[in-house]
C-alpha atoms as a PDB file:
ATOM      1  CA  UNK A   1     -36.485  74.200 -94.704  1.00  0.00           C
ATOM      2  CA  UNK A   2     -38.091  73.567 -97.910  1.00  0.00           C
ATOM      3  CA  UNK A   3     -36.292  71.983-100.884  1.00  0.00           C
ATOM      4  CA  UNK A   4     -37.344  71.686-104.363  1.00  0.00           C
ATOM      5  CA  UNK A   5     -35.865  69.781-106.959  1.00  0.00           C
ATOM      6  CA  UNK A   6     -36.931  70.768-110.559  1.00  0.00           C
ATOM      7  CA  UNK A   7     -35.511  68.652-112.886  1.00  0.00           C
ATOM      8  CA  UNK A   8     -34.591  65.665-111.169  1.00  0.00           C
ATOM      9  CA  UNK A   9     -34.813  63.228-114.534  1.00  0.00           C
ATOM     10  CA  UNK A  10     -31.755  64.806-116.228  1.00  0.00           C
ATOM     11  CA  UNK A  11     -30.409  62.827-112.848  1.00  0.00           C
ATOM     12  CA  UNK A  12     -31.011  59.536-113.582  1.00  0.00           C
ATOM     13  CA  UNK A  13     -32.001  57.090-110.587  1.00  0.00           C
ATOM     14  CA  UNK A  14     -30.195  58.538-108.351  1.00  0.00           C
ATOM     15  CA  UNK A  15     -31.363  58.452-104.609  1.00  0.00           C
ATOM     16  CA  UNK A  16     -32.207  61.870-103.438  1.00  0.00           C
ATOM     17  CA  UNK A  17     -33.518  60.776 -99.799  1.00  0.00           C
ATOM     18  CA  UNK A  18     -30.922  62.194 -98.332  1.00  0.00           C
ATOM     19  CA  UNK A  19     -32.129  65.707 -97.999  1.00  0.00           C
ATOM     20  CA  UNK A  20     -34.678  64.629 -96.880  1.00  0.00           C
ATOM     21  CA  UNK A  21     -32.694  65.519 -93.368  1.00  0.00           C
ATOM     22  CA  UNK A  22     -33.008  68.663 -93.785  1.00  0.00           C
ATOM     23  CA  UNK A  23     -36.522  69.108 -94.038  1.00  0.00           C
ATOM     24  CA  UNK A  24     -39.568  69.073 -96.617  1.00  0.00           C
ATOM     25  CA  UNK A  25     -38.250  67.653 -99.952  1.00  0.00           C
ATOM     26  CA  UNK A  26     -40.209  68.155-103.334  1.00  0.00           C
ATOM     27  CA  UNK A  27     -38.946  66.332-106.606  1.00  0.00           C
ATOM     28  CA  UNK A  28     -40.015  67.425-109.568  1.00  0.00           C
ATOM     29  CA  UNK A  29     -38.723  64.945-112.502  1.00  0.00           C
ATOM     30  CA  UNK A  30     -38.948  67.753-115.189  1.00  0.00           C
ATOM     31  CA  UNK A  31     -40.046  71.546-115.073  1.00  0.00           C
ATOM     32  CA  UNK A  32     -41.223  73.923-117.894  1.00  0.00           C
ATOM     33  CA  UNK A  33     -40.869  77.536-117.679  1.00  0.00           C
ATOM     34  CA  UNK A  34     -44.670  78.335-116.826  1.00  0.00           C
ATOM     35  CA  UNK A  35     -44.517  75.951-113.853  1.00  0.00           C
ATOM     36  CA  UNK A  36     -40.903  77.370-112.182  1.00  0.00           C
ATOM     37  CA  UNK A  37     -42.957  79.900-109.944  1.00  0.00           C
ATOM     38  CA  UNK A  38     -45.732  77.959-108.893  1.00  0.00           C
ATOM     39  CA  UNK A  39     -43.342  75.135-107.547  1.00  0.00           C
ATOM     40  CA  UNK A  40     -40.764  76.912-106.166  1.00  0.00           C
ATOM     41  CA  UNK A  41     -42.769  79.982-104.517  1.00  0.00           C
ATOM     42  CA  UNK A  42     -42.348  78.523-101.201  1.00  0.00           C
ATOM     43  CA  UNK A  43     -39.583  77.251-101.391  1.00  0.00           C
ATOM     44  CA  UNK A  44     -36.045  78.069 -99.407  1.00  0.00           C
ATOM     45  CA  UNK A  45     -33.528  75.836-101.366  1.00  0.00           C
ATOM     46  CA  UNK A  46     -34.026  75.106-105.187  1.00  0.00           C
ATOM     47  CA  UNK A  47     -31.589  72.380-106.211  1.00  0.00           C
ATOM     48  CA  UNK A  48     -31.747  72.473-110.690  1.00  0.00           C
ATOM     49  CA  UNK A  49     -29.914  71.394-113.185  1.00  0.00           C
ATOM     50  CA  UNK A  50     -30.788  73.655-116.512  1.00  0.00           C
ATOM     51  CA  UNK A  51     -34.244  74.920-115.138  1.00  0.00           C
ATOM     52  CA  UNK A  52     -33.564  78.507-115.439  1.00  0.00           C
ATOM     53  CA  UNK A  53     -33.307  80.928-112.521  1.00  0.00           C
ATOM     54  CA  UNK A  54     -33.694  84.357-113.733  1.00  0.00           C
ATOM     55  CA  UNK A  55     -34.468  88.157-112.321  1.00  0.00           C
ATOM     56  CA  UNK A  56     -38.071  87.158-113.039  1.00  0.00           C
ATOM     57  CA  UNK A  57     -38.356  83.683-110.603  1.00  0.00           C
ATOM     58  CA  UNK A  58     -36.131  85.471-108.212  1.00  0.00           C
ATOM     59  CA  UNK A  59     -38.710  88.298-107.931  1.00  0.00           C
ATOM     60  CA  UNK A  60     -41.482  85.993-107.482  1.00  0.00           C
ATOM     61  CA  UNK A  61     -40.234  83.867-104.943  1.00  0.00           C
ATOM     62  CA  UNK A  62     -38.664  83.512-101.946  1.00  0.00           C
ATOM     63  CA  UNK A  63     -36.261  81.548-102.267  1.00  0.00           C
ATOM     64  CA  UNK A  64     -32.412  81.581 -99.869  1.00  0.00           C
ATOM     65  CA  UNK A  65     -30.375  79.226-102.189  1.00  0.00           C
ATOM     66  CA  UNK A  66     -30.052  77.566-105.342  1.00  0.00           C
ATOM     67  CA  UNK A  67     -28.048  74.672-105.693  1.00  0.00           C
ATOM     68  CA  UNK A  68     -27.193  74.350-109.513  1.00  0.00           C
ATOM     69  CA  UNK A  69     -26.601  69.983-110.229  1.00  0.00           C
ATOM     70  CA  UNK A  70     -24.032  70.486-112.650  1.00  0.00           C
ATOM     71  CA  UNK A  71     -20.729  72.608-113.330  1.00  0.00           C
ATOM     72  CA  UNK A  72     -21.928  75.192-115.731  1.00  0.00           C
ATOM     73  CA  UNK A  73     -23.942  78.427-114.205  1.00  0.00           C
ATOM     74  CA  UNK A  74     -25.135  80.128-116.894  1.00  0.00           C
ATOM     75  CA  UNK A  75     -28.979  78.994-116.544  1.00  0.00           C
ATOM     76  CA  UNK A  76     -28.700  81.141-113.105  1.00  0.00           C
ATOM     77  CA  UNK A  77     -28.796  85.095-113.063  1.00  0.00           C
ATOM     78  CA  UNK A  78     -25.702  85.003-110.915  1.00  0.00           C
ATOM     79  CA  UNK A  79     -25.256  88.893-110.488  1.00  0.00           C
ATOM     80  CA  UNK A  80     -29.539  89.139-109.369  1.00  0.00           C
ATOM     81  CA  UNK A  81     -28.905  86.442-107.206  1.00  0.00           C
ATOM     82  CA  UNK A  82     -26.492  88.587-105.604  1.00  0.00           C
ATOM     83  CA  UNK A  83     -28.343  91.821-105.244  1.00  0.00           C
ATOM     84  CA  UNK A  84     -31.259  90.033-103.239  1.00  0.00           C
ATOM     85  CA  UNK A  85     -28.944  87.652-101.054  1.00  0.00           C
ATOM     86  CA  UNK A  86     -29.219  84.289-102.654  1.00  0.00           C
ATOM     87  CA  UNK A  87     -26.505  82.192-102.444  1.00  0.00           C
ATOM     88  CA  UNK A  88     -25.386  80.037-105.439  1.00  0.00           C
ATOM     89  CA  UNK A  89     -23.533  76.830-105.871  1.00  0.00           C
ATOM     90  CA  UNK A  90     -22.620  74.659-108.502  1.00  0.00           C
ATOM     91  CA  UNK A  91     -20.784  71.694-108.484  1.00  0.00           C
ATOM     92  CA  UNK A  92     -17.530  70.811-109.905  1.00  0.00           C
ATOM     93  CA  UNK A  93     -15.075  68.204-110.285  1.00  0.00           C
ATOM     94  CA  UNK A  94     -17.140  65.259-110.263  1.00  0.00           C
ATOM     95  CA  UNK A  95     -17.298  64.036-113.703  1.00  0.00           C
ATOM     96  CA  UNK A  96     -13.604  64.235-114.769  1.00  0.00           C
ATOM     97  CA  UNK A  97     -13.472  60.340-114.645  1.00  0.00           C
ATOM     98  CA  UNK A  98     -16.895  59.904-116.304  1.00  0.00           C
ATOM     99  CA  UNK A  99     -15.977  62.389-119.362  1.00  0.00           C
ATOM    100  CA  UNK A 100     -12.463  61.320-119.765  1.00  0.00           C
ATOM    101  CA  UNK A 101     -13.760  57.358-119.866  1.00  0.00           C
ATOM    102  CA  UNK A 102     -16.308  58.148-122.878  1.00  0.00           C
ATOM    103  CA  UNK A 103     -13.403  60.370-125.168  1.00  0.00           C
ATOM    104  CA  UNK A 104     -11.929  57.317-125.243  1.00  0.00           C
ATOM    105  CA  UNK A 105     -14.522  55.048-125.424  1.00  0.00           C
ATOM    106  CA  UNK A 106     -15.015  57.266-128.775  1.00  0.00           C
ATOM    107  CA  UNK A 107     -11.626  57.556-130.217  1.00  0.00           C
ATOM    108  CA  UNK A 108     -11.080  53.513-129.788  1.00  0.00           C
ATOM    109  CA  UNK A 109     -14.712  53.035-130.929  1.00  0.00           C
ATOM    110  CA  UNK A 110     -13.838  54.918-134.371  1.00  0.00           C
ATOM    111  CA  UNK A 111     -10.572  53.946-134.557  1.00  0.00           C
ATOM    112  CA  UNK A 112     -11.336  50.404-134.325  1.00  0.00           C
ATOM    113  CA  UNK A 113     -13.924  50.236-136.300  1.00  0.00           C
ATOM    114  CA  UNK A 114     -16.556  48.588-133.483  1.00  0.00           C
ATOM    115  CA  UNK A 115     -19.851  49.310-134.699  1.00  0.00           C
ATOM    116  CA  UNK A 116     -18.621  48.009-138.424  1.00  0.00           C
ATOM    117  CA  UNK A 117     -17.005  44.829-136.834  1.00  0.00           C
ATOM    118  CA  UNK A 118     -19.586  44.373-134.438  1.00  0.00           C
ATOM    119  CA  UNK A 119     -22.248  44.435-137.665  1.00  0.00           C
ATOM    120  CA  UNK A 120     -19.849  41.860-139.927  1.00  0.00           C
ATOM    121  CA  UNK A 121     -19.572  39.402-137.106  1.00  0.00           C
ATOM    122  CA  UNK A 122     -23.542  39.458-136.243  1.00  0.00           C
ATOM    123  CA  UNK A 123     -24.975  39.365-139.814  1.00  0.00           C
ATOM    124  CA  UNK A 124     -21.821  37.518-142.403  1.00  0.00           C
ATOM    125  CA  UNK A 125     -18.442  36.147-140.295  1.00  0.00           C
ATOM    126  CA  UNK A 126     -20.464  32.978-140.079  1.00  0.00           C
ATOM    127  CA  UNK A 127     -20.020  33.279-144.091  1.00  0.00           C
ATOM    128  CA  UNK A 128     -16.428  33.339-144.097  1.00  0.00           C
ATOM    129  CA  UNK A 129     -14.216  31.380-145.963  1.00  0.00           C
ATOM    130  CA  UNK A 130     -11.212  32.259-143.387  1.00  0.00           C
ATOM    131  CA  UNK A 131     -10.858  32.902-139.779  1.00  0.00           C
ATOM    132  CA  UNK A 132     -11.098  36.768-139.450  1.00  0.00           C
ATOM    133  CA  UNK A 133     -12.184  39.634-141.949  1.00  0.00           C
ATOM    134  CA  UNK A 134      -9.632  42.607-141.857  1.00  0.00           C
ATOM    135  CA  UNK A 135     -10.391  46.352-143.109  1.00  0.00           C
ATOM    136  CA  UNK A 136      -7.846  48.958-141.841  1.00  0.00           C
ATOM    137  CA  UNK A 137      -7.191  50.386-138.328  1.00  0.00           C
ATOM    138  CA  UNK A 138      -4.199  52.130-136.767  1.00  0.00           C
ATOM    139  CA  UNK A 139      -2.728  51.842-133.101  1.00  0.00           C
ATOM    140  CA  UNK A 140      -3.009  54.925-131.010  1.00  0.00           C
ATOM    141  CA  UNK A 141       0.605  54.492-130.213  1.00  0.00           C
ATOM    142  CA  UNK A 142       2.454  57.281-131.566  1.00  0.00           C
ATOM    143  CA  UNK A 143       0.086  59.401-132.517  1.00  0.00           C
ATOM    144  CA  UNK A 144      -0.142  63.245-131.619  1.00  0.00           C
ATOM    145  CA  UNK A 145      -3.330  64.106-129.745  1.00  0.00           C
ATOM    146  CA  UNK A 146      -3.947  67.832-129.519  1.00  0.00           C
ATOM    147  CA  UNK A 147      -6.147  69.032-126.672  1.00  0.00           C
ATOM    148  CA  UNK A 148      -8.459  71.929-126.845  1.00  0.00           C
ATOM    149  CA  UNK A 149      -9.163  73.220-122.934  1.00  0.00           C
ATOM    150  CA  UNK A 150      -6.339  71.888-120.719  1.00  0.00           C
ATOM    151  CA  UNK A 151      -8.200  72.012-117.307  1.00  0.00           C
ATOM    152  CA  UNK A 152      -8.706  69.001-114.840  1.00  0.00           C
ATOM    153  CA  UNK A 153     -10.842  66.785-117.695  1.00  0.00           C
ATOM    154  CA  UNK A 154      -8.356  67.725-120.500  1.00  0.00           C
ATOM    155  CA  UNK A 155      -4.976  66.615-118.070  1.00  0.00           C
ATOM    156  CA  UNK A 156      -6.820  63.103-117.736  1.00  0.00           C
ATOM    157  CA  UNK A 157      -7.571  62.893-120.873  1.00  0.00           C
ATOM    158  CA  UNK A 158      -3.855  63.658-121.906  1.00  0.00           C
ATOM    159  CA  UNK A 159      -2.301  61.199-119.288  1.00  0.00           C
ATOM    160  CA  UNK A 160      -4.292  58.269-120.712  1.00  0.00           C
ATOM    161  CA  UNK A 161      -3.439  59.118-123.917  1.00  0.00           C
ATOM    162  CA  UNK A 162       0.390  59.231-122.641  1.00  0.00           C
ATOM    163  CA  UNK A 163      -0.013  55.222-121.602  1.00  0.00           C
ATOM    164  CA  UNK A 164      -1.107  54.507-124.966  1.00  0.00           C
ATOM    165  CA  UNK A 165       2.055  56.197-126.377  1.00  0.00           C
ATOM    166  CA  UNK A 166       0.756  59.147-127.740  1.00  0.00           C
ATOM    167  CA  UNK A 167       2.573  62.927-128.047  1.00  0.00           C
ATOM    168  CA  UNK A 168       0.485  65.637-125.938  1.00  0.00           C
ATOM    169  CA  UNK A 169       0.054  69.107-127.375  1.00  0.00           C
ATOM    170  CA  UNK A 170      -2.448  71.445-126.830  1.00  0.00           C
ATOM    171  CA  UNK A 171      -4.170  74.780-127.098  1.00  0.00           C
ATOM    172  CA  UNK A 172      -5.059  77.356-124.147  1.00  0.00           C
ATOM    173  CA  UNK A 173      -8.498  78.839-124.863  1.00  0.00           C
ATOM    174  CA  UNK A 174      -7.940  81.538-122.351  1.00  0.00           C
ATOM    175  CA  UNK A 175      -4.314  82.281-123.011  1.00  0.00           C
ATOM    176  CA  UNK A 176      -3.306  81.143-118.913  1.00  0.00           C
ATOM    177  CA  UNK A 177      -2.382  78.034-119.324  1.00  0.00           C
ATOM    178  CA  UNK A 178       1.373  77.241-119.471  1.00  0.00           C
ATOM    179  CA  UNK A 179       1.323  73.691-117.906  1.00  0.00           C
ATOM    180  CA  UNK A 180       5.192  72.412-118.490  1.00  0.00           C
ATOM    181  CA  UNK A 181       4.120  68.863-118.654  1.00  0.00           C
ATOM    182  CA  UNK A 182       2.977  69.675-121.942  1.00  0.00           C
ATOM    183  CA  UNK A 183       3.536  71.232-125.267  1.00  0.00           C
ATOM    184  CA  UNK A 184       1.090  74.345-125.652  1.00  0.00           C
ATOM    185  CA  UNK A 185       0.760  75.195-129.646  1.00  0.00           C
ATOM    186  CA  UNK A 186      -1.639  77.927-131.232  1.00  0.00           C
ATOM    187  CA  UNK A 187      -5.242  76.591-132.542  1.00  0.00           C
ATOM    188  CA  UNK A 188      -3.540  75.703-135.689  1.00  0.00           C
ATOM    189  CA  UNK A 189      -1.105  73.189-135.025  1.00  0.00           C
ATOM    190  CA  UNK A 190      -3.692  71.580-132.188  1.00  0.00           C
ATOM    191  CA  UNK A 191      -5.902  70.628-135.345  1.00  0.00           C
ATOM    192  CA  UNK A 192      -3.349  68.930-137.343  1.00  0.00           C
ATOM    193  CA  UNK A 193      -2.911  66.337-134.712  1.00  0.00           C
ATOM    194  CA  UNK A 194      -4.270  63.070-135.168  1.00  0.00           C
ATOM    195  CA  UNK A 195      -6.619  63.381-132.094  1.00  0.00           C
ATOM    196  CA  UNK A 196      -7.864  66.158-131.343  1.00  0.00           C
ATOM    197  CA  UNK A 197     -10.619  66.603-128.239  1.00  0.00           C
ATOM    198  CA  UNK A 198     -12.602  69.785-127.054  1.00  0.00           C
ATOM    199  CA  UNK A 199     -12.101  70.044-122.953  1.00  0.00           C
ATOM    200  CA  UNK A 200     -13.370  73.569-123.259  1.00  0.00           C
ATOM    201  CA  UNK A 201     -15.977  75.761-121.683  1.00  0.00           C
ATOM    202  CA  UNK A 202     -18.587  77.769-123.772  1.00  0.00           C
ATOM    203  CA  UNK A 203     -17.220  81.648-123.731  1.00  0.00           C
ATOM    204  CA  UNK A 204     -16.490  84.160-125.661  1.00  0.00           C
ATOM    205  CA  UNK A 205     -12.900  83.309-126.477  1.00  0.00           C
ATOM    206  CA  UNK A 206     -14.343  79.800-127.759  1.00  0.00           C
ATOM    207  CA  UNK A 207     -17.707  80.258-129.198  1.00  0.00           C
ATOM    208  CA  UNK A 208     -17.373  79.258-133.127  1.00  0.00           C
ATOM    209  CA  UNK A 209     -13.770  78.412-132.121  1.00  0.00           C
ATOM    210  CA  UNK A 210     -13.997  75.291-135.102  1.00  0.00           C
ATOM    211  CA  UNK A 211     -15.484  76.771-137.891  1.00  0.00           C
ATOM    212  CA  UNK A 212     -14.861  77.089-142.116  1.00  0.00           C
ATOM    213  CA  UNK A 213     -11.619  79.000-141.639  1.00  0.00           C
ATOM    214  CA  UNK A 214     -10.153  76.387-139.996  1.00  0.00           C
ATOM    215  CA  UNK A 215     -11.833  72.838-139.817  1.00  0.00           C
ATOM    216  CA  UNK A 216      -9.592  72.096-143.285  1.00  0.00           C
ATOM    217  CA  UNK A 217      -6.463  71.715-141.056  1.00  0.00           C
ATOM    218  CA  UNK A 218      -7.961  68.467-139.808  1.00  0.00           C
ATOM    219  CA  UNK A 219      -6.180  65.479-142.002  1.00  0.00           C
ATOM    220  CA  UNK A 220      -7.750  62.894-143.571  1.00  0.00           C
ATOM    221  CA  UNK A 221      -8.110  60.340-141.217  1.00  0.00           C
ATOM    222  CA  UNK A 222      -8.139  62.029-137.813  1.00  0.00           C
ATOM    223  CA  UNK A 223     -10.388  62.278-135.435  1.00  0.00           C
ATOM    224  CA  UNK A 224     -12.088  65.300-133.391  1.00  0.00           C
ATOM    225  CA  UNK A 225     -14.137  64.544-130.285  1.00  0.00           C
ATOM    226  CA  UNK A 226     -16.070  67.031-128.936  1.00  0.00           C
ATOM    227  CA  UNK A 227     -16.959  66.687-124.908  1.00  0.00           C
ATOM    228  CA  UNK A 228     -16.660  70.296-124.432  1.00  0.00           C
ATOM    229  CA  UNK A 229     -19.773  72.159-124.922  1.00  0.00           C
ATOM    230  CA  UNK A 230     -22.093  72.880-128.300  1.00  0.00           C
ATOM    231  CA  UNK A 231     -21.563  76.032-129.658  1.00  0.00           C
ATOM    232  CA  UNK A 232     -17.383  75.685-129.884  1.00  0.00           C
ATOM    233  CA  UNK A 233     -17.777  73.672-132.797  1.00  0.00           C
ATOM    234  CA  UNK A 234     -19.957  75.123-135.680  1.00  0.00           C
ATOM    235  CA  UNK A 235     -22.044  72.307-137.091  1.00  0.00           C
ATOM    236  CA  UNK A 236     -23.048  73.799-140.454  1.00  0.00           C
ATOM    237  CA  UNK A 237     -19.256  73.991-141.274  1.00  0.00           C
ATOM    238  CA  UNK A 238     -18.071  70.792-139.975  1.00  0.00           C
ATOM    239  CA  UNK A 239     -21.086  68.782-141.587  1.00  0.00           C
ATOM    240  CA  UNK A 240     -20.164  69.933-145.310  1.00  0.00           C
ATOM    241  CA  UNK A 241     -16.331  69.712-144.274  1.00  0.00           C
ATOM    242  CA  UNK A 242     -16.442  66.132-142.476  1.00  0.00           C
ATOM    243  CA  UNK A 243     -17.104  63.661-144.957  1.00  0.00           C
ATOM    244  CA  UNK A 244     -15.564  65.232-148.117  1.00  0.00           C
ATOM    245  CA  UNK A 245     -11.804  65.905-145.638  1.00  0.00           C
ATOM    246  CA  UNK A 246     -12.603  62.008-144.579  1.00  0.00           C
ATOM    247  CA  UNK A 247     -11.978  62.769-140.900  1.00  0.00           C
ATOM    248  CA  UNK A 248     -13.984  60.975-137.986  1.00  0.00           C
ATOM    249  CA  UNK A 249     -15.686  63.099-135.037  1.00  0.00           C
ATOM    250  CA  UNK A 250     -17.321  61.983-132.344  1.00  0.00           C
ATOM    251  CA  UNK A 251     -19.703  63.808-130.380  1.00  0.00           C
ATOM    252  CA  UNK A 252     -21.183  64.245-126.931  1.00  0.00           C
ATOM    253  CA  UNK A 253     -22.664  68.492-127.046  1.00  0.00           C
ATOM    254  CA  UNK A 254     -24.675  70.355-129.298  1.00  0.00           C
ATOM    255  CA  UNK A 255     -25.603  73.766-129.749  1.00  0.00           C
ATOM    256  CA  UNK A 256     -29.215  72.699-128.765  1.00  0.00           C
ATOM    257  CA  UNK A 257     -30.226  69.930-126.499  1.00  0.00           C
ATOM    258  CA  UNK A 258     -31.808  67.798-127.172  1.00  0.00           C
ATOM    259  CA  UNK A 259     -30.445  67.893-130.574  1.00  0.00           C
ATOM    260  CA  UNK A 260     -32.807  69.288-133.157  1.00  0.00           C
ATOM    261  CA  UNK A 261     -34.784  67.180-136.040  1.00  0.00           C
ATOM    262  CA  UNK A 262     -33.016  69.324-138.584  1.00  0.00           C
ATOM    263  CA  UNK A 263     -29.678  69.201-137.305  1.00  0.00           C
ATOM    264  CA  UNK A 264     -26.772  68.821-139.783  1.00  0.00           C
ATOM    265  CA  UNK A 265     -24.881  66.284-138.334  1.00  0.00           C
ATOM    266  CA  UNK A 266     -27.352  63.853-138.317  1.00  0.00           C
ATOM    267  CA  UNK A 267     -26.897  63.331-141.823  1.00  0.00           C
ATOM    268  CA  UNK A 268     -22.909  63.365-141.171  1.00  0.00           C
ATOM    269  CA  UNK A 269     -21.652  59.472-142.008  1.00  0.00           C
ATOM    270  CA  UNK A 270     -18.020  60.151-140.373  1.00  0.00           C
ATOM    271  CA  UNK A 271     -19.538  61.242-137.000  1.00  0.00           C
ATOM    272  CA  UNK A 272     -20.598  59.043-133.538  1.00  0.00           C
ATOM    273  CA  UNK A 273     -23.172  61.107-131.752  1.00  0.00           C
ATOM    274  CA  UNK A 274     -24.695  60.286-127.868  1.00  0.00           C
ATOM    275  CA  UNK A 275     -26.765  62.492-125.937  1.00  0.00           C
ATOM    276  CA  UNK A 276     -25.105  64.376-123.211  1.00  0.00           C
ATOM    277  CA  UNK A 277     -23.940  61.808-121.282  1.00  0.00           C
ATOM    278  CA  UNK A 278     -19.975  62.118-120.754  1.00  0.00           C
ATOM    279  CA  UNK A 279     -20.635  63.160-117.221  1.00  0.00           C
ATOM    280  CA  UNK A 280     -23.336  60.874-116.023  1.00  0.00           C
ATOM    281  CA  UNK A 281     -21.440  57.399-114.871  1.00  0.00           C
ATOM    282  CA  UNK A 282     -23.110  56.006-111.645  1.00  0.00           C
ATOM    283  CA  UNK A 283     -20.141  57.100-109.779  1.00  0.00           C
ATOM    284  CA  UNK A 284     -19.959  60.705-110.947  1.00  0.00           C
ATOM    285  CA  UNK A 285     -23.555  61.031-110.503  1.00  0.00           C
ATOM    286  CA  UNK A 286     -23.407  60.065-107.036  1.00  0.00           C
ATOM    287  CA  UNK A 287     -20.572  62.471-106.361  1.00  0.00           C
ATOM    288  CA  UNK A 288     -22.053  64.994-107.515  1.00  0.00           C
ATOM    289  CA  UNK A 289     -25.565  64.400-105.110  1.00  0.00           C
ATOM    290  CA  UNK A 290     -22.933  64.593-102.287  1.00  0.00           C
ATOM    291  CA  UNK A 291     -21.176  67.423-102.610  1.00  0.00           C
ATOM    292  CA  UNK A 292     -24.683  68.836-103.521  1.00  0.00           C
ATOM    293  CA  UNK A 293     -25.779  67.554-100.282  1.00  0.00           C
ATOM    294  CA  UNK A 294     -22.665  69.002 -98.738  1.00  0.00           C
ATOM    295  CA  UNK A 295     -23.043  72.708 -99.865  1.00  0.00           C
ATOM    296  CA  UNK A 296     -27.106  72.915 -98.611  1.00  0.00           C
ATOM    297  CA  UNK A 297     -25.875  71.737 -95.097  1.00  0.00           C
ATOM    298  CA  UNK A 298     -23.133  73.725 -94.968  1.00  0.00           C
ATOM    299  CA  UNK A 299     -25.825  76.850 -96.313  1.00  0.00           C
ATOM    300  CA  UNK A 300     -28.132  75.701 -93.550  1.00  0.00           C
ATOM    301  CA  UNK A 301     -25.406  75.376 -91.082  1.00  0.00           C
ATOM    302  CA  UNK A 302     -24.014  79.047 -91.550  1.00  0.00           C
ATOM    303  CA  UNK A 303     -20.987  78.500 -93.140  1.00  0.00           C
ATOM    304  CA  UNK A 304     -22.210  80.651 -96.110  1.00  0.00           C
ATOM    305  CA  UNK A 305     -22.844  84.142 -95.269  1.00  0.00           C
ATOM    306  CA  UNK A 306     -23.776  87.499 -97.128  1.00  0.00           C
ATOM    307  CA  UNK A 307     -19.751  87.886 -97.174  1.00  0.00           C
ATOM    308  CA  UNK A 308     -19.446  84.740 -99.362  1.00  0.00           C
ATOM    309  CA  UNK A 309     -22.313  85.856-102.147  1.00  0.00           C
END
């Protein structure tokens, strides 16, 4: 067999010598759209991340399996894929951990005020004429924390936020979930919590979910974290809402990634921004390389078949 990976930077550094078992491995740290063909033309297994895969690669090539590094699909053409007998696998349930650690690692960063302590005690505590300097911040304790997408990532995030003493609501974006554990409320009520965080897929029921209609519910003072996707949250209409509604937000996904130059939020004061990486710990990273490695042995070894596709 012959493996190519395509865009093995968006995976850190990650040891990939594993598959090397199965045969000839090529690693390709980053791939462009006018080089997908030529690398991947002899190749039986194509292991990607967001290199896309479409009726056009599949037609010029050869390949028996693609082996998508991530959850999402949509940078596949699944149904093509199909119709010539390529098998396609993603991977899920790595990065619940990983995601659920960095909402947090938000919410206590803004509600704490870090990056403004952090900055006093660096450049003027040394100034002080008491022991401690003391702006206002509020316990998460007792607050209501409205979740947006109640699937494996949102029901970690709302059991942490249960130890800290906070009342779980949220919304179903599909209309399927009725999880009893929890207190499902229309769109609505979710954003006049005083956390709210996205858990949601990118579809059509959610696509410009958060937008001018309804980004005014948010309160002065609370918070919205978005580790769902880009695209659920319009940016135009949350970067002339944010600052003048005095909310926080903190996020993770943008409609375009990287994040373009012109991009409203960047000029957003209320708003803690980092690249993509809610899913990336060491640990979930590693997972998800072996249950990649798990699905191209189990391809190789015949457990997947044309009745599978």
């Amino acid at each position: 067999m012959k493996l190519v990976f395509l865009d093995a930077l968006t995976l850190g550094d990650i040891d990939l010598s594993s598959f090397e078992k199965f045969g000839e491995v090529k690693i390709y740290q980053t791939t462009n759209k006018n080089e997908t063909i030529d690398r991947i033309k002899d190749a039986d297994i194509v292991l990607t991340n967001k290199v896309i895969i479409d009726k056009y690669v599949i037609d010029n090539s050869s390949i028996k399996m693609v082996q998508i590094l991530a959850t999402g699909m949509n940078n596949v053409d699944l149904e093509y894929a199909k119709q010539n007998g390529i098998f396609v696998k993603n991977v899920a349930g790595y990065s619940t951990n990983s995601v659920a650690q960095l909402t947090f690692a938000m919410v206590l960063n803004i509600m704490n005020k870090i990056n403004y302590y952090d900055n006093y005690s660096k450049n003027s505590y040394s100034q002080s004429e008491i022991f401690t300097h003391i702006i206002d911040f509020n316990e998460l304790n007792g607050k209501v924390w409205g979740i947006i997408g109640l699937g494996e990532i949102g029901k970690k995030v709302a059991k942490i936020a249960e130890t800290f003493g906070c009342k779980i609501v949220y919304y179903s974006t599909s209309g399927k979930n009725n999880n009893s554990d929890y207190k499902r409320v229309e769109l609505d009520e979710v954003l006049k919590s005083d956390i709210i965080s996205i858990h949601a897929p990118l579809n059509d029921n959610t696509k410009n979910l958060l937008n001018k209609n309804n980004l005014n519910l948010i309160k002065e003072k609370a918070i919205l974290i978005n580790m769902g996707r880009g695209g659920i949250v319009n940016e135009k209409d949350l970067a002339e809402i944010i600052d003048k509604n005095q909310f926080f937000a903190g996020f993770d996904v943008f409609t375009k990634e990287p994040i373009s130059k012109d991009n409203p939020l960047l000029n957003v004061k209320n708003i803690l921004l980092t690249p993509h990486i809610a899913w990336a710990s060491v640990e979930a990273r590693e997972k998800l390389v072996k249950l990649a490695y798990k699905n191209v042995e189990d391809f190789i070894n015949g457990k997947y078949n044309a009745k599978t596709l």
